[in-house]
Protein backbone atom coordinates (compact mmCIF):
# COMPACT_ATOMS: atom_id res chain seq x y z
CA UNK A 1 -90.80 -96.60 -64.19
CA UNK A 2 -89.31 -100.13 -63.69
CA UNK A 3 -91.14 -102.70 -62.09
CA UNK A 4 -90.01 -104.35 -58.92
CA UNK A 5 -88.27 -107.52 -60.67
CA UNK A 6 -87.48 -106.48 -63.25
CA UNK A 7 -84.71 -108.51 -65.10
CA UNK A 8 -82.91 -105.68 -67.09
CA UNK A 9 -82.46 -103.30 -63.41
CA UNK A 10 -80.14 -104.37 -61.40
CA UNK A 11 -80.59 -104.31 -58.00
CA UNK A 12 -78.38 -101.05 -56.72
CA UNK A 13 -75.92 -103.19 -54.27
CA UNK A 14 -74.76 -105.35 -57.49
CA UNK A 15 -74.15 -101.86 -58.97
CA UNK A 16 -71.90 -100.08 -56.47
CA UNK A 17 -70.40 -103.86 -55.83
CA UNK A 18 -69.02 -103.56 -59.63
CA UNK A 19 -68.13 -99.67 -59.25
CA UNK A 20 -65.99 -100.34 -56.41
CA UNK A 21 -64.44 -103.43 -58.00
CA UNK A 22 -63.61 -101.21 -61.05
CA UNK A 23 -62.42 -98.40 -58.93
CA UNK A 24 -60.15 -101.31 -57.05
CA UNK A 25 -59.05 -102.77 -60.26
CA UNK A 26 -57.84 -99.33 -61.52
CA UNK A 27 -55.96 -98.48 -57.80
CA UNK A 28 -53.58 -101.52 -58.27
CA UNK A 29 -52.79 -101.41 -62.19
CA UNK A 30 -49.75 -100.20 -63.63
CA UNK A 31 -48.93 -96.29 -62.99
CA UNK A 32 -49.34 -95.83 -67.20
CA UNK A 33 -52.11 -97.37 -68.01
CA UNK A 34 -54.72 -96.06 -65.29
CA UNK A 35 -57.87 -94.63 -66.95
CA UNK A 36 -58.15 -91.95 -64.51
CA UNK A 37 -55.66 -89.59 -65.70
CA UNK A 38 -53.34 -90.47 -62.76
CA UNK A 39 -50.70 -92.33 -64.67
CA UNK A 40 -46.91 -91.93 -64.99
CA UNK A 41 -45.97 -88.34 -66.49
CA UNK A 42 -44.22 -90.04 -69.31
CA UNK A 43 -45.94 -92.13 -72.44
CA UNK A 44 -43.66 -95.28 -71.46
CA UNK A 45 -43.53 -97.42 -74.60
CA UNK A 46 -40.57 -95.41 -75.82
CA UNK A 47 -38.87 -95.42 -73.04
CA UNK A 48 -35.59 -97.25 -71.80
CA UNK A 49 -36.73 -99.87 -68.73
CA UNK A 50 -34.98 -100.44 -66.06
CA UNK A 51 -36.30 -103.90 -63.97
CA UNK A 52 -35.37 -103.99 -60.59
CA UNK A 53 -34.83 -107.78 -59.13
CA UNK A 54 -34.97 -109.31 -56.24
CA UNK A 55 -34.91 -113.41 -55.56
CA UNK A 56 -33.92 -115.30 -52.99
CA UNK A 57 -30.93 -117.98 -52.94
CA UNK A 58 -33.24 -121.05 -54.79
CA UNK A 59 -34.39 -119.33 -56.97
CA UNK A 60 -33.87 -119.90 -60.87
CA UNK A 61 -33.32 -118.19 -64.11
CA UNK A 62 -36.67 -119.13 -65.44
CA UNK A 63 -38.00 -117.78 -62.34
CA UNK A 64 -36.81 -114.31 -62.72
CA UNK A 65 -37.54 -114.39 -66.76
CA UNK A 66 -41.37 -115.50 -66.00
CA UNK A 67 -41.82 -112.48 -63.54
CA UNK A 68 -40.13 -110.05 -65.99
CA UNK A 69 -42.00 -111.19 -69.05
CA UNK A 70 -45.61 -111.68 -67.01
CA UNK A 71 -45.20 -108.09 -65.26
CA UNK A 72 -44.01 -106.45 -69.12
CA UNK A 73 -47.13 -108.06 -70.53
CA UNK A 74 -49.87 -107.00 -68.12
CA UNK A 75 -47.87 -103.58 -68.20
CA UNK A 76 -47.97 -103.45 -71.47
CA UNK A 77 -44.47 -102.37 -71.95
CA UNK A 78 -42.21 -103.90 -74.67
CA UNK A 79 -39.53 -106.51 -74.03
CA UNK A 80 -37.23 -104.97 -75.65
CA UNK A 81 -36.78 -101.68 -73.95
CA UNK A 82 -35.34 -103.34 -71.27
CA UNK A 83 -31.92 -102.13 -71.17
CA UNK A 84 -30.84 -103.28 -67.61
CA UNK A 85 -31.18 -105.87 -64.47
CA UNK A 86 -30.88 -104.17 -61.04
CA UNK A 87 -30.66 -105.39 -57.46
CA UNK A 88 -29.04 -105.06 -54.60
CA UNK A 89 -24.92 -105.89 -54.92
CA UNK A 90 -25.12 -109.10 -52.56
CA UNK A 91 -27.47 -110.84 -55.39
CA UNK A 92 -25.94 -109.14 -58.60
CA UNK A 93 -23.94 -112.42 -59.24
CA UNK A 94 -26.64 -115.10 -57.93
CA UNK A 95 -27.26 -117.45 -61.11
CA UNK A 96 -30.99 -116.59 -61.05
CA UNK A 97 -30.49 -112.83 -61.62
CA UNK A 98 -26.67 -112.81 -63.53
CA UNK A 99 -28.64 -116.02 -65.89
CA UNK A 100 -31.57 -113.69 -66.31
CA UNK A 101 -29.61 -110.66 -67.67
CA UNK A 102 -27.17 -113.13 -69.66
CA UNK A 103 -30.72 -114.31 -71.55
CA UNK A 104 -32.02 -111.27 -71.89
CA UNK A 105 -28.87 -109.41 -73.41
CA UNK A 106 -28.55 -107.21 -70.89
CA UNK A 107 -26.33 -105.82 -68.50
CA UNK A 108 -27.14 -106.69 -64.37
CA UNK A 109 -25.95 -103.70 -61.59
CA UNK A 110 -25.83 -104.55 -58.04
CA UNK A 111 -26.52 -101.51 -55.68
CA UNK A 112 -25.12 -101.28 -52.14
CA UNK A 113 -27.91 -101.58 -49.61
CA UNK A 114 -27.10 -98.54 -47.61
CA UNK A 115 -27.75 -96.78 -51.21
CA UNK A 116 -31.39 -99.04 -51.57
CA UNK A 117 -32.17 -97.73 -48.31
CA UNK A 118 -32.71 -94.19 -48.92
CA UNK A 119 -34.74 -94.60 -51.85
CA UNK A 120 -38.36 -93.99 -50.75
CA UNK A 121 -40.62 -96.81 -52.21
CA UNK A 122 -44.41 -97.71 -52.11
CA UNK A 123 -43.74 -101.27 -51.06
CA UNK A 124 -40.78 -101.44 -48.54
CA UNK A 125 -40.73 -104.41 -46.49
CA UNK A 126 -39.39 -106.19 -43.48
CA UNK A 127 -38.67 -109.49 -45.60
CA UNK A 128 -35.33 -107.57 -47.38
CA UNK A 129 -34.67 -105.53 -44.55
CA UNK A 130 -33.80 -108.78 -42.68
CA UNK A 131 -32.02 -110.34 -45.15
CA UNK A 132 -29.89 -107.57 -47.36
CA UNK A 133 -30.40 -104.44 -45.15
CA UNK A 134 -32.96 -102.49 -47.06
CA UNK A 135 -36.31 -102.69 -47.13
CA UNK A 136 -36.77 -102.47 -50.67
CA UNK A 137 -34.52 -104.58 -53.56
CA UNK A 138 -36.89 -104.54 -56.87
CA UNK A 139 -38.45 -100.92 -56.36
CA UNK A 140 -35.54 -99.42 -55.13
CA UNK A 141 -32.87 -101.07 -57.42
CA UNK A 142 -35.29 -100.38 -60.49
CA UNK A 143 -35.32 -96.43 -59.69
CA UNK A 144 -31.69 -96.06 -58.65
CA UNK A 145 -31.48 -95.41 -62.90
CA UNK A 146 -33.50 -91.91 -61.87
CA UNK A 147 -36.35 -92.71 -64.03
CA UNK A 148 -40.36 -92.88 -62.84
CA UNK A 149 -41.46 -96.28 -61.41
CA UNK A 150 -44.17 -97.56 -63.56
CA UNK A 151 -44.86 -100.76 -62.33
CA UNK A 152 -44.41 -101.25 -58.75
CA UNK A 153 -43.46 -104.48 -56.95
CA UNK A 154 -44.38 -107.93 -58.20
CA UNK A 155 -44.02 -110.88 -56.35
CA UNK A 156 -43.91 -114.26 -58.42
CA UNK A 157 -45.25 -117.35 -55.51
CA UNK A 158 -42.94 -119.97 -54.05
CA UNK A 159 -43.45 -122.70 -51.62
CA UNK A 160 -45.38 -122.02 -48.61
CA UNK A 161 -46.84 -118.40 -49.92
CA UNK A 162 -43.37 -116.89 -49.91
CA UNK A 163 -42.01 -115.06 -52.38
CA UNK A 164 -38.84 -116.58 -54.63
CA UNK A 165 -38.77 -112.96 -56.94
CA UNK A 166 -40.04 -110.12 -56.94
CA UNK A 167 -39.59 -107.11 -59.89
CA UNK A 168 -40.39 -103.48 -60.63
CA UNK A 169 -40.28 -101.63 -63.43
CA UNK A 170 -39.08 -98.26 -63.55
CA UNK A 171 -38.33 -95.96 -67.28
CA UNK A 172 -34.70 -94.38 -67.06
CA UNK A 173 -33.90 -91.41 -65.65
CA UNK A 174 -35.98 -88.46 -66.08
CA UNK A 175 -35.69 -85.45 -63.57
CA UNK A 176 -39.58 -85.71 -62.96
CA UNK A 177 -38.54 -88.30 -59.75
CA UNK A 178 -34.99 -88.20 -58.21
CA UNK A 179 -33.40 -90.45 -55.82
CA UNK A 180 -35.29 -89.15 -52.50
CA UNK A 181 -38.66 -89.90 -54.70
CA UNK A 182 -39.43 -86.02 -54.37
CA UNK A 183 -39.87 -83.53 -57.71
């Protein structure tokens, strides 16, 4: 029996504190690398990448490469299976998305909004509903390819707590997900 005290118990709040930050921590990582079985259907590392994009008119080249490269690495999905840039049409030629793919060697497709729109998406959002007509650019643009989304919105941090870009990450079209987000 442990005494009252004692330094090598912890007391049982600090325990169910760290289990529920653990549990948390798992919730919000990527889809494929959850420990609790719950991950996308597909081993992803081998997989073409799609990486939806959304930025807003200031935003820069570097912008949209540090998102990409900081959401690949905490995905833990290679670089180099990237094999397009996708966003809504109305942005497919803004220098911080067109520069982006022109760096990365890769090929940028603009979607029509009305097309974003009826993809269902975790994240949709009244920010690009206002300002392009759907309420989802990144998640929706990224699984217009078909594929599973695997990493779901990121938002990189501009001025004022708003958001300059934001990217998902979605593996290329696999009949597992369609374009309603049903199976």
């Amino acid at each position: 029996m442990t005494a009252v005290g004692d330094p090598l118990r912890r007391p049982a709040a600090e325990q169910r504190h760290e289990e529920r930050a653990e549990r948390d921590e798992d919730r919000h990582a990527p889809l494929h690398s959850r420990s609790d079985g719950r991950g996308a259907p597909h081993e992803a590392a081998g997989q073409d990448l799609i990486v939806g994009v959304g930025a807003r008119s200031g935003a820069r080249a570097e912008d949209v490469l540090a998102l990409i490269a900081r959401t690949l690495r905490e995905a833990r999905l290679p670089p180099g299976r990237v094999v397009e840039l996708a966003t809504v049409a109305s942005a497919a030629l803004r220098p911080a998305i067109a520069g982006a793919g022109a760096r990365l060697g890769v090929p940028v497709r603009g979607w029509p909004p009305e097309l974003l729109a009826g993809v269902a998406v975790p994240n949709p959002s009244a920010a690009p509903l206002a300002a392009t007509g759907t309420a989802s650019v990144a998640e929706a643009a990224a699984l217009m390819g078909g594929g599973v989304l695997l990493v779901p919105k990121r938002k990189s941090v501009a001025g004022a707590g708003r958001s300059a870009v934001t990217c998902a990450v979605a593996s290329r079209g696999h009949s597992e997900w369609n374009r309603t987000g049903r199976t």
